[in-house]
N, C-alpha and C. Protein backbone atom coordinates (compact mmCIF):
# COMPACT_ATOMS: atom_id res chain seq x y z
N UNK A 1 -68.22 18.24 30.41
CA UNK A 1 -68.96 19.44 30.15
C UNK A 1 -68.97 20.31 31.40
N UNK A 2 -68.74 21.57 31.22
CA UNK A 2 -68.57 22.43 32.36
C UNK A 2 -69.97 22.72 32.81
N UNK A 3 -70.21 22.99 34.08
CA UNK A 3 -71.69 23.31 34.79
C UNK A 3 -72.63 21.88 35.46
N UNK A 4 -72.02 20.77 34.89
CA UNK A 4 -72.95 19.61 34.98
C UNK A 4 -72.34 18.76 35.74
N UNK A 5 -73.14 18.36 37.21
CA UNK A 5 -72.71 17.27 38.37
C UNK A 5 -73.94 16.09 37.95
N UNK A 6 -73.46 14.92 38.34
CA UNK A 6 -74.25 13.81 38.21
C UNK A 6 -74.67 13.77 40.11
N UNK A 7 -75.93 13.33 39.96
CA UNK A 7 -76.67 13.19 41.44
C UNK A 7 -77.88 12.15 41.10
N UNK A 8 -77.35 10.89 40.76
CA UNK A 8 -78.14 9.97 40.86
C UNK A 8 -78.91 10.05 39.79
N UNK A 9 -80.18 10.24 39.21
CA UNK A 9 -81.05 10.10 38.47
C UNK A 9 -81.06 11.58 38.01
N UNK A 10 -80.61 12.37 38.85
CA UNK A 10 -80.64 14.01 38.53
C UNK A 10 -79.18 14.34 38.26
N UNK A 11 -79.26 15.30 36.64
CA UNK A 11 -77.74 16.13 36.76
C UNK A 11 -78.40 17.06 37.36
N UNK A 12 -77.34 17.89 37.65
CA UNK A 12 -77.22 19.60 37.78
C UNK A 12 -76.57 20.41 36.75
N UNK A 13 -77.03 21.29 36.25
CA UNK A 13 -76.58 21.88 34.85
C UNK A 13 -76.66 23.33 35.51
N UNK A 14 -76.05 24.33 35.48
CA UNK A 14 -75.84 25.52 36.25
C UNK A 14 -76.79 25.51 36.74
N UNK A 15 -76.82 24.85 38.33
CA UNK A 15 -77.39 25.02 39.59
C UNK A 15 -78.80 24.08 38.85
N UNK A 16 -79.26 24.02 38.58
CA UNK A 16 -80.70 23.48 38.11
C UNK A 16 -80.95 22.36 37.60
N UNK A 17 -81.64 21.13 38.21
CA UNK A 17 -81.73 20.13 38.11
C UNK A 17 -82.51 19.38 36.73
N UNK A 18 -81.80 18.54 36.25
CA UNK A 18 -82.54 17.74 34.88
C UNK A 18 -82.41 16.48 35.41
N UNK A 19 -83.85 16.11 35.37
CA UNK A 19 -84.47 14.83 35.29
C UNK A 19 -83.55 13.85 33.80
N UNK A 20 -82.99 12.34 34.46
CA UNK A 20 -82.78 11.98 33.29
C UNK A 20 -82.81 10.70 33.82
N UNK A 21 -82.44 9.40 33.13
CA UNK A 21 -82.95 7.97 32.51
C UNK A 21 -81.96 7.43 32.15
N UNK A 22 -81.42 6.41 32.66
CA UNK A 22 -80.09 5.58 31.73
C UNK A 22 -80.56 4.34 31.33
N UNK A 23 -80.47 4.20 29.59
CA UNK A 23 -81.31 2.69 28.95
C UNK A 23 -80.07 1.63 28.81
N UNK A 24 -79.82 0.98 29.67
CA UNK A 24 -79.01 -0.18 30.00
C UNK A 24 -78.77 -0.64 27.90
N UNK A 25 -79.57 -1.16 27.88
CA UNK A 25 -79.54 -1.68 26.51
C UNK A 25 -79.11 -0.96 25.17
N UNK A 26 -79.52 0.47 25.26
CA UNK A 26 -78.71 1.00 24.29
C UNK A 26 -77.61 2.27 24.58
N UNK A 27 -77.25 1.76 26.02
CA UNK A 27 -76.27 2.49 26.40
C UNK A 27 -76.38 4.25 26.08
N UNK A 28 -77.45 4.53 26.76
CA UNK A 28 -77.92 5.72 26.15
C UNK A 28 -78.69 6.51 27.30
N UNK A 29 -77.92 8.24 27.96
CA UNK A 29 -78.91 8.60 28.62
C UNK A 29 -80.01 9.52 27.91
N UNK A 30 -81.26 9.12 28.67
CA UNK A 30 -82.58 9.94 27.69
C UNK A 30 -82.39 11.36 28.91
N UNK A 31 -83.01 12.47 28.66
CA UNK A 31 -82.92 13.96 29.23
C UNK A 31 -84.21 14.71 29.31
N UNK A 32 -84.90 14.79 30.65
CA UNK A 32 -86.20 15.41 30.23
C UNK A 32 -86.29 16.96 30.12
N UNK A 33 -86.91 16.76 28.43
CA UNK A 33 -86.94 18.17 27.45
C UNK A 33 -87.40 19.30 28.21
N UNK A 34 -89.11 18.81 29.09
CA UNK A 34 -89.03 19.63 29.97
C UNK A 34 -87.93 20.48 31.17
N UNK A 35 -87.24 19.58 31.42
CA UNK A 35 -86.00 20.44 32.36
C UNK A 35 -85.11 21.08 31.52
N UNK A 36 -84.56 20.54 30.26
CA UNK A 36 -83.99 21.16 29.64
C UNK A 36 -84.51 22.62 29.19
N UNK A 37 -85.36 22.57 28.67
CA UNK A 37 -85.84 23.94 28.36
C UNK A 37 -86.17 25.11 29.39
N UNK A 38 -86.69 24.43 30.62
CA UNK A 38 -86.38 25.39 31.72
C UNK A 38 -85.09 25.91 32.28
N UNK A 39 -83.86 25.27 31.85
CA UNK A 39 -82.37 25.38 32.07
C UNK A 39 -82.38 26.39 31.36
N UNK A 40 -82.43 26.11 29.86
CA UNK A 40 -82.34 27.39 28.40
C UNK A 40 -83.15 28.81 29.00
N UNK A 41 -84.24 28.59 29.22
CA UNK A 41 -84.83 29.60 29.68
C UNK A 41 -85.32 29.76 30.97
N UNK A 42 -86.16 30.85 30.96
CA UNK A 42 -86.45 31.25 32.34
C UNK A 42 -87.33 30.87 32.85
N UNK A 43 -87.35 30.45 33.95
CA UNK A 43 -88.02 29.08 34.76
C UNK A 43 -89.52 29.52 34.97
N UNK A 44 -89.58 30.99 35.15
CA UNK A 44 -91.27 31.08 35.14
C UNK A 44 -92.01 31.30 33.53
N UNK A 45 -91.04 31.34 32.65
CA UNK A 45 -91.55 31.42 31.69
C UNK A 45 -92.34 30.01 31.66
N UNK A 46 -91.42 28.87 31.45
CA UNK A 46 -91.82 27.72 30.90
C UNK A 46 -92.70 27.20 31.68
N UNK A 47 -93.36 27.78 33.04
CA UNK A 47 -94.06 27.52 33.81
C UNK A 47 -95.70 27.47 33.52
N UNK A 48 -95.43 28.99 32.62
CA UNK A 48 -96.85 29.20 31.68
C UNK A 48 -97.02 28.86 30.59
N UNK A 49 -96.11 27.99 30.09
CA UNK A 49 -96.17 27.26 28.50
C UNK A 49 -96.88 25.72 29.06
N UNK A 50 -96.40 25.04 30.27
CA UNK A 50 -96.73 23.70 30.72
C UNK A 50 -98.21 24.11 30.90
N UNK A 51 -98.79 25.09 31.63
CA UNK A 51 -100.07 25.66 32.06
C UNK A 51 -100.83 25.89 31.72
N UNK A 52 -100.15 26.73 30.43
CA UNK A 52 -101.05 27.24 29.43
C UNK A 52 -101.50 28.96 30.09
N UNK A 53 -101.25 29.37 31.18
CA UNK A 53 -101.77 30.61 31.39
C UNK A 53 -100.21 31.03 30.67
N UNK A 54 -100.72 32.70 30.63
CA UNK A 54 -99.37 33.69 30.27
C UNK A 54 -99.92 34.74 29.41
């Protein structure tokens, strides 16, 4: 996939880091939704959705 470096426990997905998880057992990486959605969108947006101000 273009944009995405592996860095240990963190990819990089254009420039911006996602938290992720590798489950030995079902051979499966999990991706936290939170980073993802701050990737999709704009980073101070999702700032005030976690917060609740906005």
């Amino acid at each position: 996939m273009a944009g995405i470096e592996v860095k240990g426990r963190l990819k990089l997905f254009e420039s911006q880091q996602v938290r992720t998880e590798w489950d030995e057992a079902a051979e499966k990486w999990w991706f936290s939704v939170v980073d993802i959605i701050a990737v999709l969108t704009d980073p101070t947006t999702s700032k005030h959705a976690t917060t609740g101000s906005g």
